[in-house]
Each structure stands twice: as structure tokens, then as C-alpha cells.
N, C-alpha and C. Protein backbone atom coordinates (compact mmCIF):
# COMPACT_ATOMS: atom_id res chain seq x y z
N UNK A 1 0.85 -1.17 0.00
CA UNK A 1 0.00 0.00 0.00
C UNK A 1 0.90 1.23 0.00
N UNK A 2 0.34 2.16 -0.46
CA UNK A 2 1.11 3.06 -0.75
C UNK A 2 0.81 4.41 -0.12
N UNK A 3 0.72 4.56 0.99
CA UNK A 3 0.76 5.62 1.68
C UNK A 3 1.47 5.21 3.00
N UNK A 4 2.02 6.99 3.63
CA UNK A 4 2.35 7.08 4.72
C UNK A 4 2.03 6.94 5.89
N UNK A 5 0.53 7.21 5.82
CA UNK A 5 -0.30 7.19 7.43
C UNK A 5 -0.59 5.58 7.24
N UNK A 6 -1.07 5.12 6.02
CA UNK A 6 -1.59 3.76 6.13
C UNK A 6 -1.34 2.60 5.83
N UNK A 7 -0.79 1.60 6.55
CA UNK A 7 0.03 0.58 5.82
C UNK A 7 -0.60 -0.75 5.47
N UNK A 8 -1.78 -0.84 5.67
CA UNK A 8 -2.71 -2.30 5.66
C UNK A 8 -4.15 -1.67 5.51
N UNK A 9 -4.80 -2.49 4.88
CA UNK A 9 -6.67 -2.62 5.44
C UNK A 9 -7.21 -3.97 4.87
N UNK A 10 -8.13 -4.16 5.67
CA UNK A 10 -8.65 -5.32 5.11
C UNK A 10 -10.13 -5.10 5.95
N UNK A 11 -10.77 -5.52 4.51
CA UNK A 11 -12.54 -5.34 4.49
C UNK A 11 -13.24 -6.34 4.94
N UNK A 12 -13.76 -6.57 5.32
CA UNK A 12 -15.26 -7.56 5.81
C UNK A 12 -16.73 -7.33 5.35
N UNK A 13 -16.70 -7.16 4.10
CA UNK A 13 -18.26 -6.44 3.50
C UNK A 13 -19.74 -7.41 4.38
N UNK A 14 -19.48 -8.52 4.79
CA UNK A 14 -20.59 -9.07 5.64
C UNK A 14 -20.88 -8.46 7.16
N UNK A 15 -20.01 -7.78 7.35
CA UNK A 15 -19.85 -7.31 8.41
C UNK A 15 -20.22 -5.92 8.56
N UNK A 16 -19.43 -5.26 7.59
CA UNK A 16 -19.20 -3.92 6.89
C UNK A 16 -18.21 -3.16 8.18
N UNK A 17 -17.05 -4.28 7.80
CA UNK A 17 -15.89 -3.55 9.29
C UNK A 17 -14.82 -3.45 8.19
N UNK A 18 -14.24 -1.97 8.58
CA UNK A 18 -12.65 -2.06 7.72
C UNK A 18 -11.71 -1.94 8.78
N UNK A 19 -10.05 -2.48 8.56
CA UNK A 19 -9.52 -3.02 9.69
C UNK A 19 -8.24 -2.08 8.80
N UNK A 20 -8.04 -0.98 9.82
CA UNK A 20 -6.83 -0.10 9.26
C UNK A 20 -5.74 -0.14 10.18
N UNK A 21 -4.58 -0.82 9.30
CA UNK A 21 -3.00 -0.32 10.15
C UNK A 21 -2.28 1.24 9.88
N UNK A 22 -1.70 1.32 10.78
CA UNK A 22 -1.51 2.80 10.38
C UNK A 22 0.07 2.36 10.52
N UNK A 23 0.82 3.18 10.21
CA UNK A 23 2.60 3.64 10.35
C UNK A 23 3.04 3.60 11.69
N UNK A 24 2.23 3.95 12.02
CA UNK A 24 2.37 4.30 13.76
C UNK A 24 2.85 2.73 14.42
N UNK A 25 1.59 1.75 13.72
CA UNK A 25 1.66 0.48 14.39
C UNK A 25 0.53 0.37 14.82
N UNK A 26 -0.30 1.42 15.13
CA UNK A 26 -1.58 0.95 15.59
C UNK A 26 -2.48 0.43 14.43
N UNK A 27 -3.77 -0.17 15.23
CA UNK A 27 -4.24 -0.58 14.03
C UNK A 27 -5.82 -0.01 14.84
N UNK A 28 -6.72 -0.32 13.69
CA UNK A 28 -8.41 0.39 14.44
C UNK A 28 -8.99 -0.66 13.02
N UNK A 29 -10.24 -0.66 14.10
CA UNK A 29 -11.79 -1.26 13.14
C UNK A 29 -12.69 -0.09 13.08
N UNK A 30 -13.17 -0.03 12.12
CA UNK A 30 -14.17 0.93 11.91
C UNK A 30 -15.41 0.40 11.66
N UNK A 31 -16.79 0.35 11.86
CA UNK A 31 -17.98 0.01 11.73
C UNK A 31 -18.75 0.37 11.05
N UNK A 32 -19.45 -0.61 10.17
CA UNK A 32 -20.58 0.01 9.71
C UNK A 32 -20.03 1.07 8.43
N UNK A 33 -19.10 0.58 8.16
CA UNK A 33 -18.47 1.04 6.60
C UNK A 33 -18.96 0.30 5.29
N UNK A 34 -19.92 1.39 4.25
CA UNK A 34 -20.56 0.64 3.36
C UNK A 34 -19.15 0.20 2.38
N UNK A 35 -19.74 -0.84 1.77
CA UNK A 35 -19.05 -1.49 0.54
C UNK A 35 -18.04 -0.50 -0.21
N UNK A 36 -19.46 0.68 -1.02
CA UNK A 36 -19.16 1.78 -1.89
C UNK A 36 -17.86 2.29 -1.19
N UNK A 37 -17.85 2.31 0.04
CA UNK A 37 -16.56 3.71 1.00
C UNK A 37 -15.08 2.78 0.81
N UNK A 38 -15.66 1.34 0.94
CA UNK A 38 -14.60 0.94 1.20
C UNK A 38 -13.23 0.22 -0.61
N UNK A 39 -14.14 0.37 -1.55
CA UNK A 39 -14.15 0.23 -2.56
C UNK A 39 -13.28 1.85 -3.15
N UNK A 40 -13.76 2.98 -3.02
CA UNK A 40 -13.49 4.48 -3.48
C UNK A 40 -12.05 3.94 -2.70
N UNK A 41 -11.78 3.65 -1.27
CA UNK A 41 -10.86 3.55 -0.34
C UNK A 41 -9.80 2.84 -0.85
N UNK A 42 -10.10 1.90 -1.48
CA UNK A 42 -9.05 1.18 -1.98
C UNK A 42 -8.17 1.70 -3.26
N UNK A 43 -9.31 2.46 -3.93
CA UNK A 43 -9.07 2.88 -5.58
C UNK A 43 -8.36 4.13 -4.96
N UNK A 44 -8.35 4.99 -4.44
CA UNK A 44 -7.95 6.21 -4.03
C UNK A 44 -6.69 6.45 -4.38
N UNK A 45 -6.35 7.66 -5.34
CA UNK A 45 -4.91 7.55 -4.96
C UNK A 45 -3.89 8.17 -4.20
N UNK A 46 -4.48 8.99 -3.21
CA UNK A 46 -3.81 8.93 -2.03
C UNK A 46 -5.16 8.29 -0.31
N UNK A 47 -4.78 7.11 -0.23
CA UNK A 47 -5.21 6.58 0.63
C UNK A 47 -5.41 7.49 2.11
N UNK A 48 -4.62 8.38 2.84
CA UNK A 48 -4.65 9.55 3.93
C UNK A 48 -5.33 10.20 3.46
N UNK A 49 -5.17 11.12 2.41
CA UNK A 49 -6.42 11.75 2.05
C UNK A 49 -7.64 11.62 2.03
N UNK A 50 -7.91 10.28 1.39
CA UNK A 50 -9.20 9.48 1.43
C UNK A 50 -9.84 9.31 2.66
N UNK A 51 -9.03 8.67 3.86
CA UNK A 51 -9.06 8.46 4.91
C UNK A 51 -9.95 9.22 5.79
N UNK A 52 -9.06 10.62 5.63
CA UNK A 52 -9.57 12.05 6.40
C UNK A 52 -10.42 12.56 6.05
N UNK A 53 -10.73 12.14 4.53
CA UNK A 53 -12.10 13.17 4.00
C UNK A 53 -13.15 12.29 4.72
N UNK A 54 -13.19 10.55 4.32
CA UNK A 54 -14.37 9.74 4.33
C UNK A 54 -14.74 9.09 4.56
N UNK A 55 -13.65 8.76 5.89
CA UNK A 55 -13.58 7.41 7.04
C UNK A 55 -13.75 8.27 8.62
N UNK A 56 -12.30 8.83 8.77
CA UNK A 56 -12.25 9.08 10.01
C UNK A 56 -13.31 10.59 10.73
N UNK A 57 -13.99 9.89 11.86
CA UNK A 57 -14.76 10.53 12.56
C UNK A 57 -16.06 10.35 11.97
N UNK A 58 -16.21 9.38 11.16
CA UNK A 58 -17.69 9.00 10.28
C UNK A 58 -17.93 7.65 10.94
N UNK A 59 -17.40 6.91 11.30
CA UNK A 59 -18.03 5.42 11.50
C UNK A 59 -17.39 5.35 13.28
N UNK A 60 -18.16 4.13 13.32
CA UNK A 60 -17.44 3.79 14.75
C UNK A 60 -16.27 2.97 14.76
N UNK A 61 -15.56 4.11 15.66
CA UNK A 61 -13.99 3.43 15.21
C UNK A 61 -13.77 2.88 16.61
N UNK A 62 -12.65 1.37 16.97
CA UNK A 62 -12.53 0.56 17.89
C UNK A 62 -10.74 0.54 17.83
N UNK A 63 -9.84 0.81 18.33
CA UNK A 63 -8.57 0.36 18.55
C UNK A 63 -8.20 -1.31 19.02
N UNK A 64 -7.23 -1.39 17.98
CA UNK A 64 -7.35 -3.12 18.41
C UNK A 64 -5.75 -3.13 18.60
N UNK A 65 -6.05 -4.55 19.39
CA UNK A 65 -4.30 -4.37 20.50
C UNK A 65 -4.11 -5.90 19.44
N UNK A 66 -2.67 -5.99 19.34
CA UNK A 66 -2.13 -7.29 19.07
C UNK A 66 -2.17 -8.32 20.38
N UNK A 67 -2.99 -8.91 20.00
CA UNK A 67 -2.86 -10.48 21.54
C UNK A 67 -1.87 -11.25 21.45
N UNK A 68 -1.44 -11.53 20.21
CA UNK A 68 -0.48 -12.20 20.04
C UNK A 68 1.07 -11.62 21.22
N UNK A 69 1.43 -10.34 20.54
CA UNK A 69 2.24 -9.52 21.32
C UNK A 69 1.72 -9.20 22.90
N UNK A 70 0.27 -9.50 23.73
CA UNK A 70 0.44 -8.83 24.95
C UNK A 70 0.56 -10.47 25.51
N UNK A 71 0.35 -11.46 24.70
CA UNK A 71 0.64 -12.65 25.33
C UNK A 71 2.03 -12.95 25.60
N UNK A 72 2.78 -12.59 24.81
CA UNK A 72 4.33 -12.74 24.60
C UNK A 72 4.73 -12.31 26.02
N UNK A 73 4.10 -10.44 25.83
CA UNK A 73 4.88 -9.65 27.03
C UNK A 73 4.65 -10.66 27.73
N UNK A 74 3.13 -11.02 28.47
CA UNK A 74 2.86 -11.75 29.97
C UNK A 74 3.69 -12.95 29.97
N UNK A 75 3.97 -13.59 29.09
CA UNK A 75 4.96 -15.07 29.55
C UNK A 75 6.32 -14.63 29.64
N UNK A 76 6.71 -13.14 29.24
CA UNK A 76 8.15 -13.16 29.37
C UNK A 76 8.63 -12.09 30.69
């Protein structure tokens, strides 16, 4: 993927959840994202831009932790 703020997404149209990594490392679910948004989202050609105009602060957004990594920390 080809932007700076965003380094992953992956869609769930049965769901209508998009699952964004950012640069940072964090990652977030967003809710209740139609098909159409997430489709323009992909085609976009700057993905941050896209982002800011027609994702963020529009859907319900959820921060998601790696389990994999807080399991690690706790056994080590």
C-alpha cells in the first residue's frame, strides 16, 4: 500500500468492518463502513487523504491491540 499514514486494510463487506494499520503500528476497526466507502478507499490515490475526508470521525472506530504480542509480554 502506498501511503504514509496507512500501511494495511482489510474489508469484511458481511460485516461492513474495515480493519486499518496505520505507520504508527496501531491498528483500528471501523464500523458500519458501506461497501461503496470501502471500494473508493481502496481505488484512491492517495489513501490519507481518502481516509480524512471519508472514514475518520464517520463510522465507529474501535482500537485493536495485538494479543499475540500482549501474550508474549505476559509469559516473558
Amino acid at each position: 500500500m502506498d501511503s504514509s499514514l496507512i500501511v494495511g486494510a482489510l474489508y469484511w463487506p458481511e460485516h461492513r468492518a474495515l480493519e486499518l494499520s496505520l505507520a504508527t503500528g496501531r491498528r483500528y476497526l471501523y464500523l458500519g463502513v458501506p461497501a461503496e466507502v470501502a471500494e473508493e478507499f481502496a481505488a484512491a490515490s492517495s489513501k490519507g487523504a481518502y481516509f480524512n475526508r471519508a472514514i475518520r470521525g464517520r463510522f465507529d472506530c474501535h482500537p485493536l491491540r495485538d494479543a499475540d504480542a500482549e501474550k508474549r509480554a505476559v509469559n516473558h
